[in-house]
Protein backbone atom coordinates (compact mmCIF):
# COMPACT_ATOMS: atom_id res chain seq x y z
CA UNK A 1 84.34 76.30 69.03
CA UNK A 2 83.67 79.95 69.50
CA UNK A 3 86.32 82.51 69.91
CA UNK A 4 86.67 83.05 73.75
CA UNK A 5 86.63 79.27 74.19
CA UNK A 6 89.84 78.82 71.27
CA UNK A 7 91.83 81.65 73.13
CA UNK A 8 91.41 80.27 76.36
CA UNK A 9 93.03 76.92 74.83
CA UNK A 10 95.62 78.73 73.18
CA UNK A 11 96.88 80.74 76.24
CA UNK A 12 96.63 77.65 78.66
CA UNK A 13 99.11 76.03 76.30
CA UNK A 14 101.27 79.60 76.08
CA UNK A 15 101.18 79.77 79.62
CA UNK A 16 102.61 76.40 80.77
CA UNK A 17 105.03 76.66 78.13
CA UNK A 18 106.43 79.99 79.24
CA UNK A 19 105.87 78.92 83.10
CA UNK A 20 108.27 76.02 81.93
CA UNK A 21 110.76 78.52 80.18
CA UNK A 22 110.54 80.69 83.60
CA UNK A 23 111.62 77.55 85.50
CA UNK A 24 114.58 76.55 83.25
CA UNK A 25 115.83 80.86 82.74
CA UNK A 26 115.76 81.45 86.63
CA UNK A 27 117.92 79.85 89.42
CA UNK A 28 116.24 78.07 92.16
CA UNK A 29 115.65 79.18 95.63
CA UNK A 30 118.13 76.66 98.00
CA UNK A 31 117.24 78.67 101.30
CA UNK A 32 114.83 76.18 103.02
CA UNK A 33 114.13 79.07 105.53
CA UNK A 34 112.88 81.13 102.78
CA UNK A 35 111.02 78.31 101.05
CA UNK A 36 108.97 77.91 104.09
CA UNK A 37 108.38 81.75 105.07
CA UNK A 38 107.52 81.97 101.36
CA UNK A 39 104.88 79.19 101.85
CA UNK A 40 103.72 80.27 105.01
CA UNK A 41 102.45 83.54 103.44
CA UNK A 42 101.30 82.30 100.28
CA UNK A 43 99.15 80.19 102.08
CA UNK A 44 97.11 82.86 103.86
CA UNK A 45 97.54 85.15 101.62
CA UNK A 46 95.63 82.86 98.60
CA UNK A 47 93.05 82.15 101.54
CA UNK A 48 92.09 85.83 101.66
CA UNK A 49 92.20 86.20 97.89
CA UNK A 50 89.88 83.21 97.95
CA UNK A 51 87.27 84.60 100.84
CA UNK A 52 87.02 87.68 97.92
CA UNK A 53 86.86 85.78 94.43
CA UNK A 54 83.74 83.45 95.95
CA UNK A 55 81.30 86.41 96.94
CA UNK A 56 82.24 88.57 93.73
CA UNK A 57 80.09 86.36 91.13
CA UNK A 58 77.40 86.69 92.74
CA UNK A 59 76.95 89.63 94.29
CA UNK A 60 74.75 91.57 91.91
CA UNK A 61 72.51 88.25 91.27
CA UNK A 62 71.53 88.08 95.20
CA UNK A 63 70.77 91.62 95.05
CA UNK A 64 68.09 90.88 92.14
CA UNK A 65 66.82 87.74 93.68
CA UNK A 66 65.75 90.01 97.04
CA UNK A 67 64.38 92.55 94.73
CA UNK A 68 66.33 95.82 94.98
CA UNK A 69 66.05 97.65 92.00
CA UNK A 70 68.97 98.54 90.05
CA UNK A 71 69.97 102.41 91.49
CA UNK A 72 69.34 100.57 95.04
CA UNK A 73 71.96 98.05 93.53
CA UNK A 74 74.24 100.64 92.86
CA UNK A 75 74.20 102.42 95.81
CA UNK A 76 75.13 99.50 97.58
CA UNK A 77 78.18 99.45 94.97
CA UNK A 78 78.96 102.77 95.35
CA UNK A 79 78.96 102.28 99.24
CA UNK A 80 81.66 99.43 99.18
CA UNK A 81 84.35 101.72 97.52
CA UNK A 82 83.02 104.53 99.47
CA UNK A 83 83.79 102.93 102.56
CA UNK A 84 86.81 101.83 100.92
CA UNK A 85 88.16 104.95 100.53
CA UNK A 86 87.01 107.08 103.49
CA UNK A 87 88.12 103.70 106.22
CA UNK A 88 90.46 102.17 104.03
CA UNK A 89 93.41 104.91 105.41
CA UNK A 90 92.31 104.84 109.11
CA UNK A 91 92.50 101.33 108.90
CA UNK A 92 96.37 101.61 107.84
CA UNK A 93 97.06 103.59 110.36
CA UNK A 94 95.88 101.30 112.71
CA UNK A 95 97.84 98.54 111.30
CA UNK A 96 101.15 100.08 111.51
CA UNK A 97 100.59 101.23 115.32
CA UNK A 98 98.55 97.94 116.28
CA UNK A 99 100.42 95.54 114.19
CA UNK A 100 99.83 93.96 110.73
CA UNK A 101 98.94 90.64 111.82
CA UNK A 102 96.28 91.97 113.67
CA UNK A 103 94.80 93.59 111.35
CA UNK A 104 95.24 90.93 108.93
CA UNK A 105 92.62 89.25 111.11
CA UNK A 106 90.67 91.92 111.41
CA UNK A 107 90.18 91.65 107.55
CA UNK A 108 88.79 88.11 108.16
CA UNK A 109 86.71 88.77 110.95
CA UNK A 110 84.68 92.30 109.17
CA UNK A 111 84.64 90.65 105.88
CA UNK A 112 83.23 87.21 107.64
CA UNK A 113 80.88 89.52 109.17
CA UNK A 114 79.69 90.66 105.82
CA UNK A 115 79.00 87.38 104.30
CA UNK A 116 76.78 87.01 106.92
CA UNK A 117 74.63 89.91 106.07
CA UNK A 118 73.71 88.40 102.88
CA UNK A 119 71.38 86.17 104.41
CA UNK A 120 69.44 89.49 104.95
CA UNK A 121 66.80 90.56 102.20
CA UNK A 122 66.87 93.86 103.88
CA UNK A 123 69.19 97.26 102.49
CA UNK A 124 69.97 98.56 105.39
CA UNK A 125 71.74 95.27 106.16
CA UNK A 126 73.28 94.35 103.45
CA UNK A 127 74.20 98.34 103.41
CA UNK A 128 76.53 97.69 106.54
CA UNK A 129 77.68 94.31 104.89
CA UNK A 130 79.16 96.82 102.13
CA UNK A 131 80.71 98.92 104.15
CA UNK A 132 81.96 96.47 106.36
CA UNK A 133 83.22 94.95 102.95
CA UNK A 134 84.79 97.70 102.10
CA UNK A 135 86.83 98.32 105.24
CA UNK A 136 88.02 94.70 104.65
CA UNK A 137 89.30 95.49 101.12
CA UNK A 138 91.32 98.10 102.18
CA UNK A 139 92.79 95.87 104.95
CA UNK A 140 93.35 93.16 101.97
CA UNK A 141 95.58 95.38 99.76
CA UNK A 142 97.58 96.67 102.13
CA UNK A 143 97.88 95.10 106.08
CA UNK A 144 99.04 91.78 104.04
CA UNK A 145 101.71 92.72 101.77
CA UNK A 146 103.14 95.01 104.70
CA UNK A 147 103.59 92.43 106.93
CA UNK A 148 105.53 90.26 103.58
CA UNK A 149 107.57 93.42 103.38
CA UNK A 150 108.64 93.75 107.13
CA UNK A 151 109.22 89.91 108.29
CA UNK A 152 111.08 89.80 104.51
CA UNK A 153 113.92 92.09 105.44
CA UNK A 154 113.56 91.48 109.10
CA UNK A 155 114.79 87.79 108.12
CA UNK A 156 117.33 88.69 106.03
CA UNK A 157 116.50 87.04 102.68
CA UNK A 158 117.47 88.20 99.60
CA UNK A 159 115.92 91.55 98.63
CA UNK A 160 115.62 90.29 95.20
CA UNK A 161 113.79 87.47 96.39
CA UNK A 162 110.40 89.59 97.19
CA UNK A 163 109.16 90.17 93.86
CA UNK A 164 109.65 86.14 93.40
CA UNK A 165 106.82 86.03 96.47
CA UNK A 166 104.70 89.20 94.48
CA UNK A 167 104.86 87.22 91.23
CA UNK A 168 103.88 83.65 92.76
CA UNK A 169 101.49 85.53 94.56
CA UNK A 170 99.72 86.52 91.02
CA UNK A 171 99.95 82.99 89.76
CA UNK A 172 98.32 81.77 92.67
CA UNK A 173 95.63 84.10 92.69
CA UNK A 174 94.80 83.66 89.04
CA UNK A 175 94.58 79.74 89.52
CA UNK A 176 92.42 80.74 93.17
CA UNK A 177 90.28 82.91 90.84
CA UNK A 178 89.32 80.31 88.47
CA UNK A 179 88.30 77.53 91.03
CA UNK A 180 86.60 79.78 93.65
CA UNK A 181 84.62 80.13 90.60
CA UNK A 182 83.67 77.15 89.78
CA UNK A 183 83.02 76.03 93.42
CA UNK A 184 80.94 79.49 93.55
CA UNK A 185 78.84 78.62 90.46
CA UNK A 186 78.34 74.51 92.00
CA UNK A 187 77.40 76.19 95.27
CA UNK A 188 74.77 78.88 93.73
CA UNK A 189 73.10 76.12 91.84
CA UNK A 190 72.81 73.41 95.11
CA UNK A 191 71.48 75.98 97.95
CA UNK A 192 71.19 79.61 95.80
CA UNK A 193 72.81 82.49 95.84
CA UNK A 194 73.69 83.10 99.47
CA UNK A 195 75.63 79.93 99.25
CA UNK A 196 78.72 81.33 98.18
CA UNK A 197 79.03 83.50 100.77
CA UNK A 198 78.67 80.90 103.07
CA UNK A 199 81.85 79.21 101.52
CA UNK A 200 83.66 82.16 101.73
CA UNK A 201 82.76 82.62 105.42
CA UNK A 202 84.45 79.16 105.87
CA UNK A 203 87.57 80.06 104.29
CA UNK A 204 88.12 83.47 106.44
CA UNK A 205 87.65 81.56 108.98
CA UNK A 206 90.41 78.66 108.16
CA UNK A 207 92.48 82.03 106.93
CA UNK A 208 91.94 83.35 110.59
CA UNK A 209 93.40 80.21 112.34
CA UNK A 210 96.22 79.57 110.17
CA UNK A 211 97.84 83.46 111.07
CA UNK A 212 96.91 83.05 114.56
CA UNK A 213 98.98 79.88 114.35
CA UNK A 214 102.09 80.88 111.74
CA UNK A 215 102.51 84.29 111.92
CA UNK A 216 104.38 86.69 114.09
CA UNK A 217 103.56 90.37 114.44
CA UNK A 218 104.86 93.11 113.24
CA UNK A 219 104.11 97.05 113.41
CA UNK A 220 105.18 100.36 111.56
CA UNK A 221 105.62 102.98 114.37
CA UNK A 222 103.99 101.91 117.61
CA UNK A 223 104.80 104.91 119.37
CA UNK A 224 102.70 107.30 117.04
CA UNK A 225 98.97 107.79 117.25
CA UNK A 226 96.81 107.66 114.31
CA UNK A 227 96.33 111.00 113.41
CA UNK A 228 100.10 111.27 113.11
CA UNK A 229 100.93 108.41 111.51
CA UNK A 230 98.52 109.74 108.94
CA UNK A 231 100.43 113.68 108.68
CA UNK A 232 103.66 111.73 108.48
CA UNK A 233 102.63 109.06 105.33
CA UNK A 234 101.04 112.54 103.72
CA UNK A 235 104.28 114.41 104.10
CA UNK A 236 106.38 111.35 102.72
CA UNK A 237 104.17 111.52 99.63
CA UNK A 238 104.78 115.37 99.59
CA UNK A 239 108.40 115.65 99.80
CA UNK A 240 109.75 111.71 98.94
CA UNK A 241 108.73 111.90 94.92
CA UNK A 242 109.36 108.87 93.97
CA UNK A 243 106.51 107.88 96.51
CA UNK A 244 104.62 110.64 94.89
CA UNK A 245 104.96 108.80 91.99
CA UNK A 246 104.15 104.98 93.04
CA UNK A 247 100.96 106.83 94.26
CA UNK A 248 99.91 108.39 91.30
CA UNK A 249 100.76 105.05 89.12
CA UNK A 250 98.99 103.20 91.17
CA UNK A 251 95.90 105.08 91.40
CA UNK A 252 95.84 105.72 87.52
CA UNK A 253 96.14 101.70 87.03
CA UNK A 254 93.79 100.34 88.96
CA UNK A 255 90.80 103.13 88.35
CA UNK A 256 91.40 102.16 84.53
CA UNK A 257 91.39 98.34 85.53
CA UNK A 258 88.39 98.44 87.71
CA UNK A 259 86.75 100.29 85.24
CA UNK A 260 87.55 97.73 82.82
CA UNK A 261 85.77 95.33 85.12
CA UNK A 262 82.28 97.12 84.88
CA UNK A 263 82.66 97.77 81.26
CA UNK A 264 83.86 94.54 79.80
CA UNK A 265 81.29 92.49 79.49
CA UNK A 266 79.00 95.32 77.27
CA UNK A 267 81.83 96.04 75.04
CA UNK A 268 82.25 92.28 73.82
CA UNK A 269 78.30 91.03 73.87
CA UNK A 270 78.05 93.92 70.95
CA UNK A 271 78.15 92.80 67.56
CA UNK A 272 77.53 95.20 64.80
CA UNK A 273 76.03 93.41 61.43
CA UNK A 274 73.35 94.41 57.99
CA UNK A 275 70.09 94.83 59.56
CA UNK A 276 66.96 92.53 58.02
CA UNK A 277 65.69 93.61 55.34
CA UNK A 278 67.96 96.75 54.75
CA UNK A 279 71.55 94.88 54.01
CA UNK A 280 73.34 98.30 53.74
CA UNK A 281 72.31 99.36 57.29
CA UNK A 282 74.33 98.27 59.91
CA UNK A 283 72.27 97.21 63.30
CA UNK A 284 73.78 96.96 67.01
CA UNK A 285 73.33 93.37 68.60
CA UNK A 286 73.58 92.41 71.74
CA UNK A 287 74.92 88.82 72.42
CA UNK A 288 75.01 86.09 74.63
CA UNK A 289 78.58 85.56 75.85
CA UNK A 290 80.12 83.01 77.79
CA UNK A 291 81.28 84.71 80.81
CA UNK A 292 83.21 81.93 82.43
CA UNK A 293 84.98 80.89 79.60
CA UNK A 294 86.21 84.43 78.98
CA UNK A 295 86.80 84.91 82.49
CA UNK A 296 89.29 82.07 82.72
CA UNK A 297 90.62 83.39 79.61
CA UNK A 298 91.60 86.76 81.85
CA UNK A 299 92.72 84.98 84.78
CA UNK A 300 95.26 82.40 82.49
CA UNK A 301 96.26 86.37 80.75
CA UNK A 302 97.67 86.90 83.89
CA UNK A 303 99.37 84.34 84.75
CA UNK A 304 101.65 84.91 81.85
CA UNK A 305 102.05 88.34 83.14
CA UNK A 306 103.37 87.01 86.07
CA UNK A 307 105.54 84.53 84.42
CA UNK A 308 107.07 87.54 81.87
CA UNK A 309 107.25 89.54 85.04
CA UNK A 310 109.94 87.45 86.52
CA UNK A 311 111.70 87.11 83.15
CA UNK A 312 111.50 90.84 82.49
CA UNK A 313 112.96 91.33 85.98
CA UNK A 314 115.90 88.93 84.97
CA UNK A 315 117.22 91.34 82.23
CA UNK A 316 116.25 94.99 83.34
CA UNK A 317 115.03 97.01 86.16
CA UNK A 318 111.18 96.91 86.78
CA UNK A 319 111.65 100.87 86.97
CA UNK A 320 112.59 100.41 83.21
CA UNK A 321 110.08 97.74 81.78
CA UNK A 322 107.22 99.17 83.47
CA UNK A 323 106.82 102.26 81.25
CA UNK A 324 106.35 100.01 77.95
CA UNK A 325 103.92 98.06 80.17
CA UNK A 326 101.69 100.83 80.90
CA UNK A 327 101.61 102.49 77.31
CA UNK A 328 100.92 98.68 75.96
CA UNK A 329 97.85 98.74 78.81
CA UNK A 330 96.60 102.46 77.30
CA UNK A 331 96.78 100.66 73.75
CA UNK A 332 95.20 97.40 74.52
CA UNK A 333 91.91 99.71 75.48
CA UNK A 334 91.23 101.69 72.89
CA UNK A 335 90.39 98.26 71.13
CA UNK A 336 86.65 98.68 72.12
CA UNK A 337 86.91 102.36 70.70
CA UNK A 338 88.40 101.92 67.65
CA UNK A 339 87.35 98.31 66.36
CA UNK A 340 83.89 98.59 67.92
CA UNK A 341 81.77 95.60 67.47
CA UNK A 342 84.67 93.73 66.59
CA UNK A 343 84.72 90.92 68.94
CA UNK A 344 88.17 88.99 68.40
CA UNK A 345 89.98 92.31 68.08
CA UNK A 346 88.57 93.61 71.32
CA UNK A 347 88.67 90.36 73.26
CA UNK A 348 92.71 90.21 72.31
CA UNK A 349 92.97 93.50 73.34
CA UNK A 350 91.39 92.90 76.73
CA UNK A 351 93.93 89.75 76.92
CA UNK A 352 96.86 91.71 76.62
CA UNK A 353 95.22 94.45 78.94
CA UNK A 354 95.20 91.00 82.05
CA UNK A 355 98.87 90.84 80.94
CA UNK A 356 99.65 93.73 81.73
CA UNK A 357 97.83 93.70 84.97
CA UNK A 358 99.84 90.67 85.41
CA UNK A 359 103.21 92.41 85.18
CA UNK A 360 101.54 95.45 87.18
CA UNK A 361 101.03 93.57 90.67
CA UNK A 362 104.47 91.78 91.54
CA UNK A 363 106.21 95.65 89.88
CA UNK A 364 104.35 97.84 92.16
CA UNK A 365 104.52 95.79 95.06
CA UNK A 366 108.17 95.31 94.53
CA UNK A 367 108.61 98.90 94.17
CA UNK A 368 106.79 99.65 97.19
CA UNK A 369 108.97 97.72 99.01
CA UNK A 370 111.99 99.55 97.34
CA UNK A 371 110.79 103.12 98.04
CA UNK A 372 107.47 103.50 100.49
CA UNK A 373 108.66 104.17 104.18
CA UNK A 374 108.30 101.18 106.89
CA UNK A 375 107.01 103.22 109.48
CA UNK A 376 103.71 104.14 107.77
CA UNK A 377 103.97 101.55 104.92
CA UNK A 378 99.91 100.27 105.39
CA UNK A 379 98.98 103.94 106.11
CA UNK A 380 100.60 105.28 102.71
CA UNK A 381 99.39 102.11 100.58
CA UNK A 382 95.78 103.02 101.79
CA UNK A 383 96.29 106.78 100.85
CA UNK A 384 97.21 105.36 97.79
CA UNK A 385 93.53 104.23 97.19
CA UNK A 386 91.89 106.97 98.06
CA UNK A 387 92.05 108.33 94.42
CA UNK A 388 91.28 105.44 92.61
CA UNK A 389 88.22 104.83 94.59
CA UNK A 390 87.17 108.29 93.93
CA UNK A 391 87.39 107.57 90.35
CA UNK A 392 85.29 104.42 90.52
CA UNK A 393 82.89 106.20 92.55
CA UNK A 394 82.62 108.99 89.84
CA UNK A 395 82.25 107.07 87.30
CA UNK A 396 79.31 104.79 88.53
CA UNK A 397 76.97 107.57 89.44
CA UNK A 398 77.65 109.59 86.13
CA UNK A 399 76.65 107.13 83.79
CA UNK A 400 79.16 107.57 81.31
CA UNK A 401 78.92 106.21 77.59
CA UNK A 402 81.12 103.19 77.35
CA UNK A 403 83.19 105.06 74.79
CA UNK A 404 84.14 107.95 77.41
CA UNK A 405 84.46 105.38 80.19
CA UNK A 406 87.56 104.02 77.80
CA UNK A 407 88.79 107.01 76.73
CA UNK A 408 89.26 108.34 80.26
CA UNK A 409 90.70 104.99 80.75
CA UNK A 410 93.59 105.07 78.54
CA UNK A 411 94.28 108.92 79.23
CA UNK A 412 94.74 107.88 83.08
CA UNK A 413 97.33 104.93 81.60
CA UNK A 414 99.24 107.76 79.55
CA UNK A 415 99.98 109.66 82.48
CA UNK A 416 100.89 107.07 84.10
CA UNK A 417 103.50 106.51 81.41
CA UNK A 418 104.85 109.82 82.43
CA UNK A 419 104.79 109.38 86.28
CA UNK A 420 106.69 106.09 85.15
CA UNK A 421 109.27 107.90 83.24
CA UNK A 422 109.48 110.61 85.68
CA UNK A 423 110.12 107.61 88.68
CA UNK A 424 112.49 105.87 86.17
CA UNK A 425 114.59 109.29 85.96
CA UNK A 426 114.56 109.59 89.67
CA UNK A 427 115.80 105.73 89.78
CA UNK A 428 118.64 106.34 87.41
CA UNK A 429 119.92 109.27 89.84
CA UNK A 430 119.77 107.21 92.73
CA UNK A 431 123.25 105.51 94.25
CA UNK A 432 123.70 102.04 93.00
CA UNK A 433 122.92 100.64 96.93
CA UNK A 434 119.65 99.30 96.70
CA UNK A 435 116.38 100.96 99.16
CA UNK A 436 115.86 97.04 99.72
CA UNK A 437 119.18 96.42 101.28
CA UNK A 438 119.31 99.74 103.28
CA UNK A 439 115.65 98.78 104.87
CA UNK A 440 117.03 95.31 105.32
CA UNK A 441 120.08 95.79 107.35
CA UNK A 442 117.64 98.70 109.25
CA UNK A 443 115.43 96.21 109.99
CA UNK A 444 117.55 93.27 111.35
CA UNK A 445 119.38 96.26 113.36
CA UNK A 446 116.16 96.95 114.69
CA UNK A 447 115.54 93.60 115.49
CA UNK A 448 118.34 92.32 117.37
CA UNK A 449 118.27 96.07 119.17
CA UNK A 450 114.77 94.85 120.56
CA UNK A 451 115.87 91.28 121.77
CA UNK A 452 119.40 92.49 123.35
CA UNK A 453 117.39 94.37 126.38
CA UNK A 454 114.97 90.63 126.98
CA UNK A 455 118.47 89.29 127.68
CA UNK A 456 119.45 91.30 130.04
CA UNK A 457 116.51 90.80 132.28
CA UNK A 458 116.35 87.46 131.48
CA UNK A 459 120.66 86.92 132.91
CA UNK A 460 119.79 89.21 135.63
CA UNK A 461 117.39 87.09 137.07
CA UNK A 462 119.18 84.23 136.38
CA UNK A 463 121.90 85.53 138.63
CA UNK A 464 119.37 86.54 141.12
């Protein structure tokens, strides 16, 4: 049994034990109401996850099989964050003047649109299936968890109750991950590569019917045209630092983890060992891993981030834990810097990196929901990833040595220790009143202020 194979064992077992310990620690939800709104968006929002995880496998392969050579391959690349970042905070705007549901379809309908184009052997085609992928990205991280956020307080649930929906959210995906997968995989090798895409096209589509069906919509500030929704989600980032700060932590995160996702699968198929012949010179190899078991071994990583997430959450403030999370994160990767060629040490290291990424997804969105204003919440998520995609971008077309490419990777986590510590400080000063509860009671306010005047008309003309 190799070593990717073992670990994956070993963390299956650590994970259902600690998912168990998670169960028995934490209180159960008894609000049916909740229970169901909870479901209702896990549903679609595991859909969506699931229209992304089946075309990612496969991607790259269906560009090789149509013959584009490998800088056409990465300008297609380089076009999907590009469009990610230059659409990606238009497309918030839109989304908090138009509503969030809407655009939640949207997502289904452009990124439908670009499974499509893979049927196409031509670039210009499958050029405007990246960008249209893109657009849909942005859409993804963003239109979704602002609509959670909204009908969450608009309901009146428990504040404390969201990051329960963030972290289930995590598990969910992780599982998602690891079957769209496999069905991916069983597709590719029936009907090819275009296959999967096909598959995923089917799932929007389901994704598409179920919100038209179960959701209600929801907006920022309808009054406000783009352009200003834009000035004002800038200005909150200017002047509001803890915002400031989510924005910066963010960004710094997930460049380092998406440039983990480009450079992990070099750093552990190199083995260093006594070359032929000459048994005190050392010789790179390059190996044959198995990507799928190692993959699963990631995705299981973060489930137990997700599980430790809600137990951290249980005992401190997710203001607090986060900064040890982020300096373990800049730790875990200098593993393939300083035990190069060292396969188990760097394979831990990138297990404990998917725990931390684990931990990272329910804290930020929770803390979004704390401190990132309602009006312009899709608008500032999606100025959010502006930076990060600029750093992705960078970093594909200079060709960095893998070494640098980590390096820069745990220098970005460091500072985001500080902008951690600096938001934590800010935290500490603020009155013991939770944001949550204020934008709660705002909301229902809100609410019932926008279904008192529909009774009036409706008693009027019942008198009439």
């Amino acid at each position: 049994m190799d070593i990717f194979l073992g670990g994956f064992y070993i963390l299956t077992v650590l994970c259902a034990i600690l998912y168990l310990l998670t169960r028995a620690a934490l209180p159960s939800v008894a609000d049916a109401a909740f229970s169901v709104f909870q479901r209702t968006y896990l549903v679609v929002y595991l859909l969506a996850m699931a229209g992304d995880w089946l075309q990612g496998p496969h991607v790259y392969a269906l560009y090789e099989s149509y013959g584009m050579s490998t800088d056409q391959i990465d300008i297609l690349f380089v076009a999907g964050f590009g469009s990610s970042m230059v659409v990606g905070t238009i497309v918030g705007s839109i989304a908090d003047k138009y509503g969030r549901r809407t655009n939640c379809i949207l997502y289904g309908v452009l990124y439908g649109a670009a499974c499509v184009t893979k049927h196409f052997g031509n670039f210009w085609i499958l050029m405007i299936g990246r960008l249209l992928g893109g657009t849909a990205t942005s859409i993804l991280y963003s239109a979704f968890e602002s609509w959670l956020v909204y009908e969450h307080h608009k309901r009146g649930f428990d504040a404390n109750l969201l990051g329960n929906i963030f972290s289930l959210g995590v598990l969910g995906n992780s599982v998602v991950a690891i079957v769209a997968g496999l069905v991916a995989q069983k597709f590719a090798d029936l009907f090819g590569y275009v296959a999967p895409f096909d598959v995923s096209l089917c799932v929007l589509s389901l994704m598409v019917i179920i919100i038209i069906m179960t959701w209600t919509e929801n907006y920022g500030d309808k009054t406000s045209n783009i352009s200003h929704s834009f000035g004002v989600a800038l200005t909150a980032i200017k002047q509001d630092h803890k915002v400031l700060c989510l924005g910066l932590i963010q960004s710094l995160f997930e460049g380092a983890m998406y440039c983990f996702v480009l450079e992990w699968t070099p750093s552990l198929s190199i083995i260093y060992r006594g070359k032929a012949g000459a048994p005190n010179e050392i010789e790179e190899v390059h190996t044959d891993i198995p990507h799928g078991h190692i993959f699963a071994g990631f995705m299981v990583a973060l489930m137990i981030g997700s599980s430790l997430f809600k137990l951290l959450s249980k005992y401190t403030s997710v203001e607090s834990f986060m900064r040890v999370v982020l300096f373990v994160a800049a730790l875990s990767l200098m593993t393939p810097i300083l035990y190069k060629g060292n396969q188990m040490v760097i394979f831990i290291g990138f297990l404990v990196f998917e725990m931390c990424v684990g931990i990272f997804w329910p804290s930020m969105g929770t803390m979004r929901g704390k401190y990132v204003a309602e009006e312009t919440r899709a608008t500032t998520m999606n100025i959010f990833r502006v930076p990060l995609n600029m750093i992705v971008v960078v970093i594909l077309l200079q060709h960095l040595e893998r070494d640098t490419i980590f390096e820069f990777c745990a220098l970005f986590l460091i500072i985001a220790v500080v902008c951690q510590q600096w938001l934590f400080t800010l935290y500490e000063g603020l009155p013991k009143t939770t944001y949550l509860s204020t934008t709660a009671d705002t909301l229902r306010r809100d609410s019932v202020t926008e279904e008192k005047p529909k009774k009036g008309i409706d008693d009027e003309e019942e008198i009439v």
